[in-house]
Protein backbone atom coordinates (compact mmCIF):
# COMPACT_ATOMS: atom_id res chain seq x y z
CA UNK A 1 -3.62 -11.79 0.54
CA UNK A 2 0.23 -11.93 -0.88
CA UNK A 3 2.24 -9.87 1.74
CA UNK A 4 3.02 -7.11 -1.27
CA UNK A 5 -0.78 -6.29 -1.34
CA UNK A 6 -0.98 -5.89 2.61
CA UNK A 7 2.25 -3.69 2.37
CA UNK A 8 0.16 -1.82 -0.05
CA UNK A 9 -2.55 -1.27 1.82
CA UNK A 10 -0.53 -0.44 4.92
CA UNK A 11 1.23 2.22 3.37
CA UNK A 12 -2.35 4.11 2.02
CA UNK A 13 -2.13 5.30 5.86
CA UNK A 14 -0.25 8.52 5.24
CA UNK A 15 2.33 9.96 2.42
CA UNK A 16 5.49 8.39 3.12
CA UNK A 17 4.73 5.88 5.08
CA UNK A 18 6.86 2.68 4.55
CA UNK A 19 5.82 -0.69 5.78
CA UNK A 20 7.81 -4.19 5.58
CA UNK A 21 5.68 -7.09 5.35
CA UNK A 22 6.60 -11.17 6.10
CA UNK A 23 4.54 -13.90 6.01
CA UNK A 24 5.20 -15.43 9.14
CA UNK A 25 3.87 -19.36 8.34
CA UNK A 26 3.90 -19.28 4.64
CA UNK A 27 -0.44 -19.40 4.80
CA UNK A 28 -0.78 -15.77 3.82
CA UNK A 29 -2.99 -15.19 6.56
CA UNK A 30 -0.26 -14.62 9.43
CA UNK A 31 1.87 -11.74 9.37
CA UNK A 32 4.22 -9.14 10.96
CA UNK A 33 4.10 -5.48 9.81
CA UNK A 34 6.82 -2.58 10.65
CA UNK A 35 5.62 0.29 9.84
CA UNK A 36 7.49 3.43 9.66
CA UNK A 37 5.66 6.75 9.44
CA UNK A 38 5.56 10.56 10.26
CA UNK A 39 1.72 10.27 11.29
CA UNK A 40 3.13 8.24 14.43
CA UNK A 41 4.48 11.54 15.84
CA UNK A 42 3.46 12.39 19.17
CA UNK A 43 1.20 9.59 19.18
CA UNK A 44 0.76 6.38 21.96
CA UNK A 45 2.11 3.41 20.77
CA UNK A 46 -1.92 1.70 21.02
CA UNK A 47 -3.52 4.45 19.02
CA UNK A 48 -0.83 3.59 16.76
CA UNK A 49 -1.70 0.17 16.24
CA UNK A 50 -5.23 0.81 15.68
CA UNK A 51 -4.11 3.17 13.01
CA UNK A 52 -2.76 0.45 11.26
CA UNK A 53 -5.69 -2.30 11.98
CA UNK A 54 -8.19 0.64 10.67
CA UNK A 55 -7.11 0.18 7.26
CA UNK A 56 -6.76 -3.97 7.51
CA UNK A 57 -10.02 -4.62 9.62
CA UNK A 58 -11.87 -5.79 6.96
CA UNK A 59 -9.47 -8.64 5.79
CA UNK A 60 -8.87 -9.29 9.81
CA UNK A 61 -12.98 -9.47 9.83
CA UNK A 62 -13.30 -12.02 6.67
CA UNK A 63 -10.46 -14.17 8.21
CA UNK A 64 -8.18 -13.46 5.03
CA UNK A 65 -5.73 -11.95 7.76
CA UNK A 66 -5.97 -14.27 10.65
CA UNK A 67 -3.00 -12.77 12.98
CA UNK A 68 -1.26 -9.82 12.20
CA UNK A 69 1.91 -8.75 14.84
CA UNK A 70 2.38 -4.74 14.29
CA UNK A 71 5.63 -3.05 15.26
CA UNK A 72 5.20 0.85 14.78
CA UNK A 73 8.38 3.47 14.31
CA UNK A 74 8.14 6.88 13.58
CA UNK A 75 11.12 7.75 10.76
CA UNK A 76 13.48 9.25 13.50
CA UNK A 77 13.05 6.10 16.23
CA UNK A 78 13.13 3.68 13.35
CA UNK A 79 16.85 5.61 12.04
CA UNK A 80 17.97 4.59 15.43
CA UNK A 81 16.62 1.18 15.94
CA UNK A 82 18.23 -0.16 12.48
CA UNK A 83 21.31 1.67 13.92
């Protein structure tokens, strides 16, 4: 999986969402996400995640994403962390 389709994928989560994707061995199996998105609102940082890992389980599952490190923002916390 090229990190443009998991971006893809990631962003199917909710209208707007934005998600930055790099290969993090040059494998394409071991990645790190930010994703950005107005579904995070008001919602823990864990449920979060799994919001995320619901839409990639099956490619974690067949091994054709073996590590994926997930760093979730909603659009106002990720204005001030790029700040």
């Amino acid at each position: 999986m090229t990190p443009d389709v998991l971006k893809s994928k990631i962003e199917t989560l909710a209208p707007g969402t934005q998600a930055f994707v790099m290969d993090m061995t040059g494998t394409l199996d071991h990645y790190q996400a930010v994703v950005v998105s107005s579904a995070f609102t008001g919602i823990p940082m864990i449920k979060q995640h799994r919001m995320v890992m619901a839409i990639v389980q099956t490619e974690v599952d067949s091994g054709e994403v073996h590590a994926l490190t997930i760093k979730t923002f909603t659009p106002e916390q990720y204005a001030k962390f790029s700040e």
